[in-house]
Structures are given as C-alpha cells and as structure tokens.
Protein backbone atom coordinates (compact mmCIF):
# COMPACT_ATOMS: atom_id res chain seq x y z
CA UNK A 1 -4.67 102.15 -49.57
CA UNK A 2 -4.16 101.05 -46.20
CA UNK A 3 -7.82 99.50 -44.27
CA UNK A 4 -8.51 99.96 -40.99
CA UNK A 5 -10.64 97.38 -38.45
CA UNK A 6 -11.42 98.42 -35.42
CA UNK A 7 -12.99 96.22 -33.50
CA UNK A 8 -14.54 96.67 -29.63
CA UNK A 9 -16.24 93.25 -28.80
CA UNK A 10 -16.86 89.88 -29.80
CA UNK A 11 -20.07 90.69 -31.19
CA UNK A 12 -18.38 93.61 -33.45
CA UNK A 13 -15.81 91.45 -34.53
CA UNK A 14 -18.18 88.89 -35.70
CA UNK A 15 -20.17 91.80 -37.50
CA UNK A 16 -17.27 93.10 -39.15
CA UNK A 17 -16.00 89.60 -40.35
CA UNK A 18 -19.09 88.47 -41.98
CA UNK A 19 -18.33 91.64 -44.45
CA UNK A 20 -14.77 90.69 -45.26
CA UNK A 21 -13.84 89.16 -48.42
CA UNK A 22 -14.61 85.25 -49.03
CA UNK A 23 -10.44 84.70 -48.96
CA UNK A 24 -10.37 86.16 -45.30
CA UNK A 25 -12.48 84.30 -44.26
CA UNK A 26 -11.25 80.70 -45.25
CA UNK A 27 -7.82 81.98 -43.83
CA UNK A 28 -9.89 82.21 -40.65
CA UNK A 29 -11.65 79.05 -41.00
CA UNK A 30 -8.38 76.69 -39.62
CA UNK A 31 -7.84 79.71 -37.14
CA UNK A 32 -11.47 78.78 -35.68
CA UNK A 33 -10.92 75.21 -35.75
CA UNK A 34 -7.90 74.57 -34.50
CA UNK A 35 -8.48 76.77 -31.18
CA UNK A 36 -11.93 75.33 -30.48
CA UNK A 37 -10.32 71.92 -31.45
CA UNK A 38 -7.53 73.31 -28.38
CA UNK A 39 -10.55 73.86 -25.84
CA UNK A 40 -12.25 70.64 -26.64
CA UNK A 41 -9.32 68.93 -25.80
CA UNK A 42 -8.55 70.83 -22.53
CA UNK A 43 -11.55 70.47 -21.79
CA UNK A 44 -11.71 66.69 -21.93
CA UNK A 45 -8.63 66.33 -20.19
CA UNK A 46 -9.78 68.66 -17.22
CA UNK A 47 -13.00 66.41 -16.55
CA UNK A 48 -12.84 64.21 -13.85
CA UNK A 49 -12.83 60.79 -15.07
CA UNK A 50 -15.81 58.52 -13.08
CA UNK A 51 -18.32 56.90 -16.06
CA UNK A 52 -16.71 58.65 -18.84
CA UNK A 53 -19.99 59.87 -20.21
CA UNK A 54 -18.90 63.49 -19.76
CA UNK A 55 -15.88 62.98 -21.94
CA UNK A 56 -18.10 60.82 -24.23
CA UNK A 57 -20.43 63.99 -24.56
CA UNK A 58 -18.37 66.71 -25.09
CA UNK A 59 -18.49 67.33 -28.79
CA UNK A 60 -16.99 69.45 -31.46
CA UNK A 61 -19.06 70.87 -34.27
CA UNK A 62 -18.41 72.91 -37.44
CA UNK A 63 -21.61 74.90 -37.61
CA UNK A 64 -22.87 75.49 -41.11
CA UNK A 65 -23.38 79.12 -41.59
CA UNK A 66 -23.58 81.55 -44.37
CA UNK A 67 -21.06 82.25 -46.40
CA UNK A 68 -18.76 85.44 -44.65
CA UNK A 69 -18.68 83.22 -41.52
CA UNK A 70 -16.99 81.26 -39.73
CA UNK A 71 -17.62 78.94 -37.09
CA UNK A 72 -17.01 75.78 -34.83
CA UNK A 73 -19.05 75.11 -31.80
CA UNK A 74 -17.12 73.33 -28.36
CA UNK A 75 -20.25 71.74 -26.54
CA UNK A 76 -21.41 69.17 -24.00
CA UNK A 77 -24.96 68.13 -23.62
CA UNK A 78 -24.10 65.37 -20.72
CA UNK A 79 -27.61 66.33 -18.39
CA UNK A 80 -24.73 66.64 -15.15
CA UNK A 81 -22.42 68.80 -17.66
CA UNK A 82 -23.86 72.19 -15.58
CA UNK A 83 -23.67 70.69 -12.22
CA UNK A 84 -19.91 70.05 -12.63
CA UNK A 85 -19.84 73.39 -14.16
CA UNK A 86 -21.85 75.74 -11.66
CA UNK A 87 -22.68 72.71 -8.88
CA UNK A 88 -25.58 72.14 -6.87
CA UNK A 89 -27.86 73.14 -4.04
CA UNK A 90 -28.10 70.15 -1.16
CA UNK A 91 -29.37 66.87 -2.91
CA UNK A 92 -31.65 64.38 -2.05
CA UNK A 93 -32.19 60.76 -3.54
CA UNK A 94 -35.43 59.63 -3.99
CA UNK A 95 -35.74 58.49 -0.62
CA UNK A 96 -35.13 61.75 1.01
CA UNK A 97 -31.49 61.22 1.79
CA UNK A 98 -29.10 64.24 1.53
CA UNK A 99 -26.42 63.97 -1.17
CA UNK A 100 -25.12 66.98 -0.52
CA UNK A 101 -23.78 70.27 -2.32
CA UNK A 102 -21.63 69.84 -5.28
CA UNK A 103 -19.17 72.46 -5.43
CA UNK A 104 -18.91 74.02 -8.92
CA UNK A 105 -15.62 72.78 -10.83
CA UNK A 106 -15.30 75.53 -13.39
CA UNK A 107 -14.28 73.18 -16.32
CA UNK A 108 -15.71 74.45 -19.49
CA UNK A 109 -15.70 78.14 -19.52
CA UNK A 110 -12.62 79.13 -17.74
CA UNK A 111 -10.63 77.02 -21.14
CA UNK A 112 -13.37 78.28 -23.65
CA UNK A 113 -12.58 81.93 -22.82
CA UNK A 114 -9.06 81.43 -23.22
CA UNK A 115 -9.10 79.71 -25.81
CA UNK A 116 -11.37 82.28 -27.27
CA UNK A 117 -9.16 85.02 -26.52
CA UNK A 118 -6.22 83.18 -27.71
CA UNK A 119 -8.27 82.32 -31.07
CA UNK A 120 -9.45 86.28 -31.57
CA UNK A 121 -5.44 87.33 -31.10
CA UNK A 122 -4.92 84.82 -33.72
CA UNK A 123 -7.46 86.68 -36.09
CA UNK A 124 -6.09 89.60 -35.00
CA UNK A 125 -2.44 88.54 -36.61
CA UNK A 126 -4.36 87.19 -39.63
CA UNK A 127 -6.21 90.41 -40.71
CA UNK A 128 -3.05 92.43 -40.65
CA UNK A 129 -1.56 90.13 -43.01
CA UNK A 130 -4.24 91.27 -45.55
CA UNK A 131 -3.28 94.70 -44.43
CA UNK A 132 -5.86 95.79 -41.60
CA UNK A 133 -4.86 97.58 -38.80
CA UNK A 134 -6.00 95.70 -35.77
CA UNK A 135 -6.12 97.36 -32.11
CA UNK A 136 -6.29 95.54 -28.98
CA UNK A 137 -4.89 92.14 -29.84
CA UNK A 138 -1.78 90.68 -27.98
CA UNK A 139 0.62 90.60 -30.99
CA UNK A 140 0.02 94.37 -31.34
C-alpha cells in the first residue's frame, strides 16, 4: 500500500512528522543535526572576526522534545548578534558623539534558510525511502 505526504509548509511538515513512526523519525534525527551543524559552521565562518565573542556565542543545541520530533536549534545570544544582523539607526556614545549607522550584514538567516531548505530536501529523500510520496522537494 503505497502512503502519500503531502506537505505545503514548514509548519505542515513539522505537523505531519510528529505523527510518523518512532523509526522515521530517528532516521531524521542525523538529517537535523548534521544541516544545522552545516549552518552553525557557516555561520561562524561568515562573522567578522574583531573580539571573537560573536563566534564564542553562537551555539548549537539539540532541543529536547517529545517523542515524534525532531530538533536542533542554531542560535546566538551575543547582545550585538541583531545589530550585525539587521544594523543600526545613527549611534551615539555616552557622551553624545555619533557612531554612526551600522549597515546590516545579513549573516545568520540568509545560511539558516538554506541550510533549512537544503535539510527539508534531505527529509524529503528520506521519507520516500520508507515509501512516501513527497512533492516539492529538489530530488523530485
């Protein structure tokens, strides 16, 4: 009896994994990992190198979760993290001086999408192997 997954959206594909069978998901467990390991490490080679504390602070988590999940979190909780990421209005030091407008770098979530995307095409491959059909996934 062939199965059929379709799946339109992050947020359905997480709904639709959490009812799969436990052996899916620990065949998607080292799928999850090693992409969000992949972004943390892009990441940390894409930031700009000055005190080191934003390299220091990016961090990568496996979330505990119920069972029928799986997940790994890529994060950074540096306090100038979102001012590299988004930048800044002018700037002024405590004794009124302008500092400026930091430009926003676009670090972290330009590699986290694609290494999201990259890691959902890699489910994608997985399910069929336990005999889903999955649409709209690049090895399709």
């Amino acid at each position: 009896m062939a199965t059929r997954l379709w799946v339109d959206g992050l947020l359905n594909l997480r709904a639709e994994l959490a009812n799969l069978p436990a052996a899916v998901v620990e065949a998607a467990k080292p799928i999850v990992r090693a992409n969000a390991q992949g972004a943390h490490d892009e990441i940390y080679a894409a930031y700009p190198v000055r005190s080191g504390a934003l390299r220091d602070h990016l961090r990568i988590d496996d979330v505990p979760v119920p069972a029928g999940h799986a997940r790994t979190d890529v994060t950074n909780n540096w306090y100038t993290a979102s001012w590299l990421e988004f930048g800044t209005d002018t700037r002024q030091d405590s004794l009124g001086a302008s500092r400026g407008k930091m430009p926003a770098a676009h670090v972290f979530f330009p590699r986290a999408r694609r290494w999201r995307a990259r890691m959902d095409d890699e489910l994608g491959v997985m399910l069929t192997r336990y005999g889903f059909t999955v649409a709209g996934y690049a090895g399709e």
